[in-house]
Protein backbone atom coordinates (compact mmCIF):
# COMPACT_ATOMS: atom_id res chain seq x y z
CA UNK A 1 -11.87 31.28 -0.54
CA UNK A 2 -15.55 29.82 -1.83
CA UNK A 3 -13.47 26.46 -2.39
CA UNK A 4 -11.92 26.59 1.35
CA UNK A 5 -15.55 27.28 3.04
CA UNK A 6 -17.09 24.92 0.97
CA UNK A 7 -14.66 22.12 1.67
CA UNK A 8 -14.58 22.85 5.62
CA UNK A 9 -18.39 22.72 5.39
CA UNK A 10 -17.69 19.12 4.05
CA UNK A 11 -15.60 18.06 7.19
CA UNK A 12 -17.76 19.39 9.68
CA UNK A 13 -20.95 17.43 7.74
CA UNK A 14 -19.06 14.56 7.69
CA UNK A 15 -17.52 14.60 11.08
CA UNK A 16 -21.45 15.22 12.18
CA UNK A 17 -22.43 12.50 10.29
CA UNK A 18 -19.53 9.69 11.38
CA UNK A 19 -20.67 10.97 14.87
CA UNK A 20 -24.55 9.85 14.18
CA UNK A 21 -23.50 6.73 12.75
CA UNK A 22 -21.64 5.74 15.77
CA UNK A 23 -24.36 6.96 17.89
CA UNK A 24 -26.84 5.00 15.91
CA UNK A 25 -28.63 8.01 15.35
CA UNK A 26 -29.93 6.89 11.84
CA UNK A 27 -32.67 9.55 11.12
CA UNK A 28 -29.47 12.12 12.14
CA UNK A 29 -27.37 10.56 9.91
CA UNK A 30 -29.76 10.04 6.95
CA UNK A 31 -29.84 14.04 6.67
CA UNK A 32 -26.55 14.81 6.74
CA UNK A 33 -25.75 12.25 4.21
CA UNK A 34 -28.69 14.22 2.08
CA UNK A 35 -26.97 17.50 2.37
CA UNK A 36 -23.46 15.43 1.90
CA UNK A 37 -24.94 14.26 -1.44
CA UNK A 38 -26.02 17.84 -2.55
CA UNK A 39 -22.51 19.20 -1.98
CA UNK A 40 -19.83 16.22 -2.44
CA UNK A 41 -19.57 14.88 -6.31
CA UNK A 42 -17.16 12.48 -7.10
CA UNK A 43 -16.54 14.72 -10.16
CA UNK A 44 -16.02 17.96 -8.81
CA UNK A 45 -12.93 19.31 -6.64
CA UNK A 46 -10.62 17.09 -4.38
CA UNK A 47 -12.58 17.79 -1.17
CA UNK A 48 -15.41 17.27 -3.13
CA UNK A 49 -14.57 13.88 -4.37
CA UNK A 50 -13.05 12.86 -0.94
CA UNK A 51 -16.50 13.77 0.65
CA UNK A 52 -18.32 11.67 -2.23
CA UNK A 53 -16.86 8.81 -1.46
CA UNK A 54 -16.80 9.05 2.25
CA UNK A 55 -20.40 9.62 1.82
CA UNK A 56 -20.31 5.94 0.67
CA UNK A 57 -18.67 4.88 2.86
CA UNK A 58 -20.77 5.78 6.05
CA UNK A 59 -23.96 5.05 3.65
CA UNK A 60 -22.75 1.54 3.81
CA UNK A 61 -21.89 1.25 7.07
CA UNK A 62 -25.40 2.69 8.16
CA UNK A 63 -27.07 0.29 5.73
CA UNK A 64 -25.14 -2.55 7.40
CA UNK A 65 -26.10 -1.96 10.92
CA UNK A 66 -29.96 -0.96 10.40
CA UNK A 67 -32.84 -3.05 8.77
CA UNK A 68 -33.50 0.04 6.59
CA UNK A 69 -31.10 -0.03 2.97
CA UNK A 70 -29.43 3.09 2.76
CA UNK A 71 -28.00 2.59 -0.86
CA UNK A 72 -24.43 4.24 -1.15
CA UNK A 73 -23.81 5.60 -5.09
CA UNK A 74 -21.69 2.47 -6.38
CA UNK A 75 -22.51 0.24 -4.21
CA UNK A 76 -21.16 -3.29 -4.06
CA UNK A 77 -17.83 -2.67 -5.16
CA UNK A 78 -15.50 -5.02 -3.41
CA UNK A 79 -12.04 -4.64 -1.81
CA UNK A 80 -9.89 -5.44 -4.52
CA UNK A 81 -7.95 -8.03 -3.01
CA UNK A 82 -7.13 -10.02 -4.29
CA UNK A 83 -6.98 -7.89 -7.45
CA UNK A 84 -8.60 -8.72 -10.43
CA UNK A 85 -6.49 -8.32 -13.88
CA UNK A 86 -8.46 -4.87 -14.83
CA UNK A 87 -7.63 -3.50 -11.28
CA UNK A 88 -4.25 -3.86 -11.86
CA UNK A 89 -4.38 -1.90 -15.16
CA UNK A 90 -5.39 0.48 -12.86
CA UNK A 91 -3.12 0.58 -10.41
CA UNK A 92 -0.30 1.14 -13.63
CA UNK A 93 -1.98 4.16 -14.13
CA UNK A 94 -1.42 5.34 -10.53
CA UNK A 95 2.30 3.38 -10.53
CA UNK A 96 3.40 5.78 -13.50
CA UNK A 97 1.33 9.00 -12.26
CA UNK A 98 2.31 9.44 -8.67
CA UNK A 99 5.94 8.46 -6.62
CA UNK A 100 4.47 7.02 -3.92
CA UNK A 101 4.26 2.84 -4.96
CA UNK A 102 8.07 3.76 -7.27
CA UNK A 103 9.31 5.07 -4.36
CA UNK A 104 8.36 1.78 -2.32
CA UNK A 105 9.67 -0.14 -4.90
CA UNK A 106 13.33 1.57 -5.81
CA UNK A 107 13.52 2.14 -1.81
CA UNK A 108 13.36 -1.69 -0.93
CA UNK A 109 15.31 -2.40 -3.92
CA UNK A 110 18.60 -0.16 -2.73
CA UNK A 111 18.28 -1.73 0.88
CA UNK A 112 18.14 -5.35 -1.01
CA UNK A 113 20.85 -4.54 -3.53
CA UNK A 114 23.24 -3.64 -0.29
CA UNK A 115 22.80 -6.16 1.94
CA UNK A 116 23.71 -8.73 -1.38
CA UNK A 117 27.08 -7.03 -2.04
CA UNK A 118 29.90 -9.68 -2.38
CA UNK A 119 27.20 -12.50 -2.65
CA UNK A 120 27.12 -14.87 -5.43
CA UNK A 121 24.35 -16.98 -4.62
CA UNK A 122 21.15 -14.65 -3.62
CA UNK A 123 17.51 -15.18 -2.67
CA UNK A 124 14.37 -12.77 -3.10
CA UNK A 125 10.98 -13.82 -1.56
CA UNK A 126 8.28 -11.43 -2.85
CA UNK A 127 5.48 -11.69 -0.46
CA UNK A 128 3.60 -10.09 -2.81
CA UNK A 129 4.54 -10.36 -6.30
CA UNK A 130 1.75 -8.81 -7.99
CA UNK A 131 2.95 -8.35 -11.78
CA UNK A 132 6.28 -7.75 -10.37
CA UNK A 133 6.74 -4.24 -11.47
CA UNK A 134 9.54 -4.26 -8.67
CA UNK A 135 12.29 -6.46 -10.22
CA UNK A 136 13.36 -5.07 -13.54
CA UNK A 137 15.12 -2.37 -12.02
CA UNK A 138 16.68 -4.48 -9.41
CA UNK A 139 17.29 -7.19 -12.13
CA UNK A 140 19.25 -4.26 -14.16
CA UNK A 141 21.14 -2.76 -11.17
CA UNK A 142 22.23 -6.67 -10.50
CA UNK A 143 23.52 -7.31 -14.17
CA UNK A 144 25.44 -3.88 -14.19
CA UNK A 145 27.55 -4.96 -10.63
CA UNK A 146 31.29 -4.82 -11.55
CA UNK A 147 31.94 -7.88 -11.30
CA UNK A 148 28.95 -9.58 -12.96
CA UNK A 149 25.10 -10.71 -11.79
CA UNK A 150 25.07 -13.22 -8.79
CA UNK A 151 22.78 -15.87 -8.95
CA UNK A 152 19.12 -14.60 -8.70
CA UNK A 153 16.04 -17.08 -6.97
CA UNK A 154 12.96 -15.08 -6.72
CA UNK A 155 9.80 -16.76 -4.93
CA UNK A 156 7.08 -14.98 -5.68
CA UNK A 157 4.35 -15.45 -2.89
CA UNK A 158 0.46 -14.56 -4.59
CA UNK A 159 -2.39 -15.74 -6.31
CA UNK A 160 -4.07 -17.06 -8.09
CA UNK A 161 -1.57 -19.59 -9.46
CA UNK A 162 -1.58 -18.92 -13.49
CA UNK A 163 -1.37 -14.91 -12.73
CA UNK A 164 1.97 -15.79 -10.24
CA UNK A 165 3.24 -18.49 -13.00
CA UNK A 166 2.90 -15.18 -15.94
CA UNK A 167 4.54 -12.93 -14.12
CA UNK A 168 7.93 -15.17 -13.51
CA UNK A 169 7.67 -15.82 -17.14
CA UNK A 170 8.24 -11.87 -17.76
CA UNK A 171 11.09 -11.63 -15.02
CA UNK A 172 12.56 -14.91 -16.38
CA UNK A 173 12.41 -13.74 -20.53
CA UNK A 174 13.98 -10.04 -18.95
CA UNK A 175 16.86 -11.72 -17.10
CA UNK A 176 17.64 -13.67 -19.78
CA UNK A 177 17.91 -10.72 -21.89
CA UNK A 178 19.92 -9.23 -19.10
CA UNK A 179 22.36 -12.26 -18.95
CA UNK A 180 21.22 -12.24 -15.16
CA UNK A 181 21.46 -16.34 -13.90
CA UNK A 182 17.67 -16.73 -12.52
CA UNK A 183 15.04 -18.52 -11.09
CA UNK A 184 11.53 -18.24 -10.37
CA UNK A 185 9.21 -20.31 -8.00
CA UNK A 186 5.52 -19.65 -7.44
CA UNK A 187 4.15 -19.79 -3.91
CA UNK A 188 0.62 -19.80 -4.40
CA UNK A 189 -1.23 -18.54 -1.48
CA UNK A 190 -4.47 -16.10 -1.40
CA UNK A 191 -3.69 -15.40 2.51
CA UNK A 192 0.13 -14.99 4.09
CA UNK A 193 -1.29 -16.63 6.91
CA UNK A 194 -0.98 -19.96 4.94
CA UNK A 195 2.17 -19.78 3.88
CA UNK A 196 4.79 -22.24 5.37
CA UNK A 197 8.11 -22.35 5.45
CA UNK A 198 8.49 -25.15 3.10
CA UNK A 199 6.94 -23.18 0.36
CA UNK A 200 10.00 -20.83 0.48
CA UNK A 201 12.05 -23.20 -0.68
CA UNK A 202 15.01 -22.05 1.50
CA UNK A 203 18.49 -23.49 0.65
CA UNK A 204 21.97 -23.65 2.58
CA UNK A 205 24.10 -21.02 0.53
CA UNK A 206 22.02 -18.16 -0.52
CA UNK A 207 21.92 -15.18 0.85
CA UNK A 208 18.40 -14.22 1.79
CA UNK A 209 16.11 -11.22 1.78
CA UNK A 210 12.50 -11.04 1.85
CA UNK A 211 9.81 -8.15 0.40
CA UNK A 212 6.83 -6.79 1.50
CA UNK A 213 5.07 -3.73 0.34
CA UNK A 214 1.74 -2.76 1.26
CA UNK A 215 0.77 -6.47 1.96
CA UNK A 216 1.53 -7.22 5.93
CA UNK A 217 -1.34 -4.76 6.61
CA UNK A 218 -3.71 -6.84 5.32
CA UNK A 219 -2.60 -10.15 7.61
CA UNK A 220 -5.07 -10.87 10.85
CA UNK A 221 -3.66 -9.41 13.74
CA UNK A 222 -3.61 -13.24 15.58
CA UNK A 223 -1.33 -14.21 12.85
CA UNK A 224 1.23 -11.59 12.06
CA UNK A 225 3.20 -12.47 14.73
CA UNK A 226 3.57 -16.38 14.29
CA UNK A 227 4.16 -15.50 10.54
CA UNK A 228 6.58 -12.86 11.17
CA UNK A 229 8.55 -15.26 13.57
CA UNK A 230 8.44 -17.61 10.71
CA UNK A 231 10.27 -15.20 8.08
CA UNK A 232 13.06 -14.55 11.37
CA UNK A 233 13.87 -18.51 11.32
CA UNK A 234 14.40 -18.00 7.95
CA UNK A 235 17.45 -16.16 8.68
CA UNK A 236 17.34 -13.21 6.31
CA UNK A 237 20.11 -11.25 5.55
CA UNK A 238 17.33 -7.99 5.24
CA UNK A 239 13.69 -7.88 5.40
CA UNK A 240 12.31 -4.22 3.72
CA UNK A 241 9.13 -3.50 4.71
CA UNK A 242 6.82 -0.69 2.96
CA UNK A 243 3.51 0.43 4.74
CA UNK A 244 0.75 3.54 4.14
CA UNK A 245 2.02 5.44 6.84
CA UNK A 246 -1.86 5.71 8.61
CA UNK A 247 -3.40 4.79 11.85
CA UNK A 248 -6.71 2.22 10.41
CA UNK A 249 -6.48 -0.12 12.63
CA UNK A 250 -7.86 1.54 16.12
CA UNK A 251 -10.52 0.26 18.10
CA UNK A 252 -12.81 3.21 17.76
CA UNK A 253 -14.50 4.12 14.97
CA UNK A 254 -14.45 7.80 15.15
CA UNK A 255 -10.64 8.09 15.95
CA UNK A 256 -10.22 5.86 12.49
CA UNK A 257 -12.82 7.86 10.98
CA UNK A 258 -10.68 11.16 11.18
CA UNK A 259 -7.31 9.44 10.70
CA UNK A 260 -8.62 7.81 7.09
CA UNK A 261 -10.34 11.50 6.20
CA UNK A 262 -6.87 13.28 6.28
CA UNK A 263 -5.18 10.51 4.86
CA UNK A 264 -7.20 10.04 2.03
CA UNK A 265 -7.32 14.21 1.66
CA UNK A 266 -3.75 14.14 1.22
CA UNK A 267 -4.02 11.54 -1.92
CA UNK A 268 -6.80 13.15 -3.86
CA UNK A 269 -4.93 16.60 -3.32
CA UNK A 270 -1.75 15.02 -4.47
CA UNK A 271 -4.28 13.30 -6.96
CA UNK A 272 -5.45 16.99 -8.19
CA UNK A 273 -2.12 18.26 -8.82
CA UNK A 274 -1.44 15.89 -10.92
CA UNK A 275 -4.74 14.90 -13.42
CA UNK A 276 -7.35 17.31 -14.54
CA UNK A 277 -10.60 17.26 -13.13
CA UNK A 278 -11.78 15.76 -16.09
CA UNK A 279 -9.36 12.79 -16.07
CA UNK A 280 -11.09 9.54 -17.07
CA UNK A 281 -7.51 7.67 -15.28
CA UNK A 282 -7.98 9.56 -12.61
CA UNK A 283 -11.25 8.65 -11.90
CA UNK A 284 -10.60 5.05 -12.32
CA UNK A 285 -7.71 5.73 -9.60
CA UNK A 286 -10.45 7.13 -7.30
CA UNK A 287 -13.43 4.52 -8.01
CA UNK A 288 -11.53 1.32 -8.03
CA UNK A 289 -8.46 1.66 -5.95
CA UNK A 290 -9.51 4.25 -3.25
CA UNK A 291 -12.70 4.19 -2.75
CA UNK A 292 -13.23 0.57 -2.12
CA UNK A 293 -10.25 1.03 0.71
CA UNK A 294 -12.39 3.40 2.26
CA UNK A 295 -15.11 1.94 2.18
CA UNK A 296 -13.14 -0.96 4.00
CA UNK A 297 -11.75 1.13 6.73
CA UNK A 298 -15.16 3.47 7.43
CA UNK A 299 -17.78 0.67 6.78
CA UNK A 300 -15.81 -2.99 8.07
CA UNK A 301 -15.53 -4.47 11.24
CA UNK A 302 -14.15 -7.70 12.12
CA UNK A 303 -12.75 -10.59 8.92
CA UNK A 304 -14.38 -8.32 6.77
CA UNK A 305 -11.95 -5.23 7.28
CA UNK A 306 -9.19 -6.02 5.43
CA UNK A 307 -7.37 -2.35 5.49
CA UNK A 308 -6.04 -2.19 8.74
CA UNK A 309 -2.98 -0.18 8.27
CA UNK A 310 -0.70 0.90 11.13
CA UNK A 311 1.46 3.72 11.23
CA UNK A 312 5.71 3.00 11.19
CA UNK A 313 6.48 3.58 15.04
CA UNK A 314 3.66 0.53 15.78
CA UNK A 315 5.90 -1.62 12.57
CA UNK A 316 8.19 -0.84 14.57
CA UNK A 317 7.17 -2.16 17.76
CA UNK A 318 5.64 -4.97 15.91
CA UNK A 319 9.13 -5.78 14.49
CA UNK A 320 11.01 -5.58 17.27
CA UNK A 321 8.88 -7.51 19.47
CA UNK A 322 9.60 -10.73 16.99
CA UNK A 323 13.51 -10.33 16.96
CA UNK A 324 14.07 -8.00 14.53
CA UNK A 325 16.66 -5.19 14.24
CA UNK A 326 16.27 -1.86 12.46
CA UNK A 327 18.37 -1.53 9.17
CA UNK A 328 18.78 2.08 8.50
CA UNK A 329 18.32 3.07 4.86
CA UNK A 330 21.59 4.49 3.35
CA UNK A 331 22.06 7.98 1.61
CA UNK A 332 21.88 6.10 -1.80
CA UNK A 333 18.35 5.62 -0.87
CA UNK A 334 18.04 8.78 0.30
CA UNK A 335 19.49 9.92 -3.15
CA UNK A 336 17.09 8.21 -5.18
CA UNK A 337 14.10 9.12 -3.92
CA UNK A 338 15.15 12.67 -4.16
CA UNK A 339 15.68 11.85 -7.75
CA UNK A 340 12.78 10.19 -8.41
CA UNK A 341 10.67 12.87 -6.67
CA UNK A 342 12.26 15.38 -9.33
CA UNK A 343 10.30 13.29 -11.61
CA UNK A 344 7.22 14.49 -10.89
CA UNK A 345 5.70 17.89 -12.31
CA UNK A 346 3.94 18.70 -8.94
CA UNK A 347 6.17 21.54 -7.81
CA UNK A 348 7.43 20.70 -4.00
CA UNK A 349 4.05 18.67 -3.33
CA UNK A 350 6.31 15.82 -2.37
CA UNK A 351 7.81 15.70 0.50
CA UNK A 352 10.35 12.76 1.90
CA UNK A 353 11.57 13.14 5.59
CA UNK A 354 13.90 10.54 8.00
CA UNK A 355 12.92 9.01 10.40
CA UNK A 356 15.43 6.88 13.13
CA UNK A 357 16.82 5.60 9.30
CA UNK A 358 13.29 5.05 7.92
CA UNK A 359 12.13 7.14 4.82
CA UNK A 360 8.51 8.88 4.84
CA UNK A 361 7.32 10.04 1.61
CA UNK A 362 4.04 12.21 2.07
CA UNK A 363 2.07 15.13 0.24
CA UNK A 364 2.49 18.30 1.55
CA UNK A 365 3.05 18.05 6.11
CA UNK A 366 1.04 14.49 5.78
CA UNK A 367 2.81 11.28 5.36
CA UNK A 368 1.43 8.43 2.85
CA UNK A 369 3.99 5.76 3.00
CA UNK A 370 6.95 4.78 5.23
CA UNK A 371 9.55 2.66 4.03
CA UNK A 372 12.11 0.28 6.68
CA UNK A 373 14.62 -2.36 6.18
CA UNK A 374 15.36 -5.48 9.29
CA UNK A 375 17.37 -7.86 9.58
CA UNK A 376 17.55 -10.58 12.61
């Protein structure tokens, strides 16, 4: 009961404070950031930590808007994006602890796997390839079909150019061992917005599909659309799209405020159930992946915020408006996820719901991540 009161004492301090921010009440704010700081430890229990770094958050976004320095705890620490090689050790560490990025991964994979049965010649653009955890499970399920692997081209779209280059190396050496026919083409490019079509290497023959997860968030609202029209005239066969299932993107900064503090509550809960406090990996979760995306959402405005996630009935509208039809995801995919969420020792923390043939897996009654397939 001492943990509940003390963690709804933290909302209402922080609500107080978001509210004297916006006002530009800085003496207002300054205090309740004090008493924030006396409470809230980014060591102590998940409301706690949450409060910590919100703390930061509105510290910075004070400090931005005033002459006066208001110096958040950690301050400095970029958006990862793109992410540097030790960020991406870290976000392993949250890829093996929790379901949520597997679950966008083996999701997207089952819709793509589908919509290539019978085809011999296929095509997988990656509009974020990362360090392609995705594709050796897809690269498995394709060398186990019946009647033997099609012909896999993957273009993965990222940066910079050596990091891309690695990466097909590892997919290349695993299909090989795999007996999988493959190819792999780098499309270097630190913003979607600069990709062209030529760069996708299209060809008459293969079947297409095209990946995104967690990435089309990130793309300027002015040029979503033109580059979303430009993956339709690429005639895909499927286009999955994975999201954090969160409203960051509103005009006002209170309304965003709220929306990013029970979205982020759900995560460090989920978070808690599975670390102990004392986790060093789970602090390195927190610090380097979460907290700078809160600082982005709370503190940004304009180019500079990056996180601008939407919530899946505005993908959807967003979708549809450039030509594209809902796919919905079959009960393999259903089955999976249930399967994969079995995984994971955090009792019935997990939760994964329909929606209109979309999948939402979320913590507890909130929803982290939504998962769609298109096609034109």
């Amino acid at each position: 009961m001492q943990e509940q009161d003390s963690g709804l004492q933290l909302v209402h301090l922080l609500l107080a404070c978001a509210d004297f921010v916006s006002k530009g009440d800085q003496p207002s704010a300054l205090r309740h950031l004090h008493l924030l700081r006396c409470i809230a430890s980014p060591l102590g229990d998940s409301m706690q930590r949450v409060a910590s770094y919100f703390a930061d958050a509105l510290a910075a976004r004070l400090s931005s808007s005033s002459a006066t320095a208001v110096s958040p705890r950690g301050a400095g620490a970029p958006y990862p994006f793109p992410p540097s090689p030790d960020t991406l050790k870290i976000y392993q560490i949250l890829y093996q602890a929790c379901p949520y990025i597997k679950f966008a991964h083996f999701t997207a994979n089952q819709a793509i796997f589908e919509a290539f049965h019978g085809e011999d010649r296929v095509h997988v653009i990656d509009l974020d390839i990362l360090q392609g955890y995705q594709w050796p499970a897809f690269l498995q399920a394709l060398a186990a079909r019946p009647n033997g692997p099609p012909m896999l081209r993957l273009t993965g779209v990222g940066y910079p150019a050596a990091a891309v280059r690695e990466t097909g190396r590892h997919l290349a050496s695993l299909a090989a061992s795999l007996r999988v026919p493959f190819e792999f083409h780098a499309a270097v490019a630190d913003k979607l917005e600069r990709l062209r079509p030529a760069a996708l290497q299209r060809r008459v023959g293969e079947a297409l599909a095209v990946n995104t997860v967690n990435r089309l968030h990130r793309v300027p609202g002015a040029h979503l659309g033109p580059l979303l029209s430009m993956i339709r005239d690429q005639a895909p066969k499927i286009m999955t799209l994975v999201e954090q299932e969160a409203g960051h993107n509103g005009p006002y900064f209170l309304g965003r405020f709220l929306e990013a503090l029970h979205y982020y509550s759900a995560i460090f809960d989920s978070l808690d159930a599975t670390f102990p406090a004392d986790s060093a990996p789970r602090m390195k979760v927190e610090q380097c992946l979460l907290a700078p995306e809160i600082r982005n959402v709370v503190a940004c405005e304009g180019a500079e915020r990056i996180a601008r996630h939407e919530r899946l009935d505005r993908w959807r509208r967003i979708m549809e408006g450039r030509g594209f039809e809902a796919v919905p995801l079959s009960p393999a995919a259903v089955g999976q996820s249930q399967v994969l969420l079995g995984l994971y020792g955090a009792g019935d923390g997990y939760r994964l719901n329909e929606d209109q043939g979309c999948l939402l897996l979320g913590w507890q009654d909130r929803a982290i991540i939504g998962a769609s397939a298109w096609r034109c």
